[in-house]
C-alpha atoms as a PDB file:
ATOM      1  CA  UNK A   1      19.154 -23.690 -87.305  1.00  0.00           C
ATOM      2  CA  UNK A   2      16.095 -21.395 -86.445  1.00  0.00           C
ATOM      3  CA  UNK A   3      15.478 -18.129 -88.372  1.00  0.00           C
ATOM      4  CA  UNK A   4      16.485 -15.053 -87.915  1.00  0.00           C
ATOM      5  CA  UNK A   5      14.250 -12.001 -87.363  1.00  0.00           C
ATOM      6  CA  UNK A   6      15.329 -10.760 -90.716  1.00  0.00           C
ATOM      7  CA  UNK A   7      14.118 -13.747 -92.466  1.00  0.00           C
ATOM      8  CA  UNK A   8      11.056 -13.955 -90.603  1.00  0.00           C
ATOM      9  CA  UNK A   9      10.689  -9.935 -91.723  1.00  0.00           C
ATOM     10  CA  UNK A  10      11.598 -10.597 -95.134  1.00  0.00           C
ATOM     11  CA  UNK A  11       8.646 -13.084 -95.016  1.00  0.00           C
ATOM     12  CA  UNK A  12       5.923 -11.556 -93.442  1.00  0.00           C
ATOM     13  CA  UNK A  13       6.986  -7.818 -93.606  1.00  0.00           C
ATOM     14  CA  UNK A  14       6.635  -5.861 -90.879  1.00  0.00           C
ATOM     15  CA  UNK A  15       5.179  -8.032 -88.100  1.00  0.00           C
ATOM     16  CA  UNK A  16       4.674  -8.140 -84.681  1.00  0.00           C
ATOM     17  CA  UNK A  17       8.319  -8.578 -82.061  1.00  0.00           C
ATOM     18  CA  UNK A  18       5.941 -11.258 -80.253  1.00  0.00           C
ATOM     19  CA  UNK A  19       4.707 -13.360 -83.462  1.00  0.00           C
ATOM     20  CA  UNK A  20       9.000 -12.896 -84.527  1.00  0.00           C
ATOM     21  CA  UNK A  21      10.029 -14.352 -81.440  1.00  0.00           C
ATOM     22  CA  UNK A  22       7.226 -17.376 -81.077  1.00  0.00           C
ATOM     23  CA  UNK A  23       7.669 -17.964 -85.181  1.00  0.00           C
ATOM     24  CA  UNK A  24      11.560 -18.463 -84.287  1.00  0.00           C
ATOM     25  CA  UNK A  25      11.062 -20.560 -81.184  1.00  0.00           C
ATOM     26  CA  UNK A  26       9.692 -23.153 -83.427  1.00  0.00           C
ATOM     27  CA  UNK A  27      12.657 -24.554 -84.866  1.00  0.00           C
ATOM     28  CA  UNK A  28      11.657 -24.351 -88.566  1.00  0.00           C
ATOM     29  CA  UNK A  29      13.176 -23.194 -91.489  1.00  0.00           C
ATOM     30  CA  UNK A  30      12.624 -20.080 -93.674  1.00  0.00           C
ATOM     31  CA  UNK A  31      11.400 -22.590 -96.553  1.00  0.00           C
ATOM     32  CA  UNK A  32       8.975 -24.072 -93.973  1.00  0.00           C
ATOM     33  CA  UNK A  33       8.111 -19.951 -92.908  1.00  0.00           C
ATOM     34  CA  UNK A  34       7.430 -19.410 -96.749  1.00  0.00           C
ATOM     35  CA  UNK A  35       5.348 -22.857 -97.695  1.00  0.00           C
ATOM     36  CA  UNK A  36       2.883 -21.634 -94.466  1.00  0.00           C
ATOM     37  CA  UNK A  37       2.473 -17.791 -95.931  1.00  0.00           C
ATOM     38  CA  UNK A  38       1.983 -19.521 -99.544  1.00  0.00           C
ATOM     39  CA  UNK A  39      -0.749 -21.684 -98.067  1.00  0.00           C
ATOM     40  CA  UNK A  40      -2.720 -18.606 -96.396  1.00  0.00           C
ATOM     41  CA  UNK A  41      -2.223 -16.555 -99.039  1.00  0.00           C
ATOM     42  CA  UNK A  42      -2.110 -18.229-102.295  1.00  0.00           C
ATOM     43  CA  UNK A  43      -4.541 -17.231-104.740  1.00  0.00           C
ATOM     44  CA  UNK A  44      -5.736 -20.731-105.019  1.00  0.00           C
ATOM     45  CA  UNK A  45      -5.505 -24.202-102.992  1.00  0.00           C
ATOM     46  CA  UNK A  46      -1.907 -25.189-103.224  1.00  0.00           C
ATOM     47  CA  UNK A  47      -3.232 -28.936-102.727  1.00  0.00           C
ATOM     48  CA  UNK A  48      -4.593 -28.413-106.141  1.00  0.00           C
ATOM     49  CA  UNK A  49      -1.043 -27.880-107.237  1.00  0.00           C
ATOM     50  CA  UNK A  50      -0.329 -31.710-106.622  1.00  0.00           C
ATOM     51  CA  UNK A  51       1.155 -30.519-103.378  1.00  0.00           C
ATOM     52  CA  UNK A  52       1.005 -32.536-100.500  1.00  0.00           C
ATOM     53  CA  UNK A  53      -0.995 -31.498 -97.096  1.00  0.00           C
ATOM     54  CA  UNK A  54       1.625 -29.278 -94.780  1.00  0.00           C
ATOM     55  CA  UNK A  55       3.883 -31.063 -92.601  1.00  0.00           C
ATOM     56  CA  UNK A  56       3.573 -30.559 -88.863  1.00  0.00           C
ATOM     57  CA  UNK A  57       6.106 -27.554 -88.386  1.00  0.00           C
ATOM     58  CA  UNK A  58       4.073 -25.881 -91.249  1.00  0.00           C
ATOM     59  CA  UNK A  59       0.832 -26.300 -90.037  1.00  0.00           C
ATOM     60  CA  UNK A  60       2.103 -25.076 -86.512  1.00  0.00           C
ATOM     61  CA  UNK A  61       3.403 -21.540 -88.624  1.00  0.00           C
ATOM     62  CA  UNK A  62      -0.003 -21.786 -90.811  1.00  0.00           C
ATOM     63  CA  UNK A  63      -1.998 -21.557 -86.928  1.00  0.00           C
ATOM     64  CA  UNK A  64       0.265 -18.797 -85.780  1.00  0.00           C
ATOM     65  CA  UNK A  65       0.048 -17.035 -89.123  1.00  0.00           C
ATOM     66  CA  UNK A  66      -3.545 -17.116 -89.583  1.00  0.00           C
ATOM     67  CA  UNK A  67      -5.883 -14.234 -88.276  1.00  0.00           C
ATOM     68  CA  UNK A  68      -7.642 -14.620 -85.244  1.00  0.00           C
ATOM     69  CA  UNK A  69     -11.236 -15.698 -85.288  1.00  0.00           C
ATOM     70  CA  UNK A  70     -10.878 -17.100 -88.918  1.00  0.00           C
ATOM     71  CA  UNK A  71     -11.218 -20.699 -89.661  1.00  0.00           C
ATOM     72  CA  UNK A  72     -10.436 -22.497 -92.889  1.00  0.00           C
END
């Protein structure tokens, strides 16, 4: 079942309608919305935490997610 825009929100905060709709269109969970924000934003590398690489739904969220122009 694909999220809703309030789980998106309760996410991301307050994000773009566009970024809501194309994050929903993909099918993945709010677990798999939350693993993608934890890798962009955690304070260190969560592969450090014994965790493995992000699946491919995950890594699709971490692309939309991430800031244009920025590389990792």
């Amino acid at each position: 079942m694909s999220m809703t825009r309030e789980e998106i929100i309760s996410v991301l905060g307050p994000a773009d309608e566009g970024l809501v709709v194309e994050i929903a269109a993909t099918g993945a969970t709010v677990e798999e919305l939350r693993e993608a924000w934890a890798w962009l934003h955690g304070d260190e590398a969560l592969i450090g935490e014994g965790r493995p690489m992000p699946g491919t739904r995950v890594a699709a969220l971490i692309e939309m997610l991430e800031p244009e122009g920025e590389e990792r």
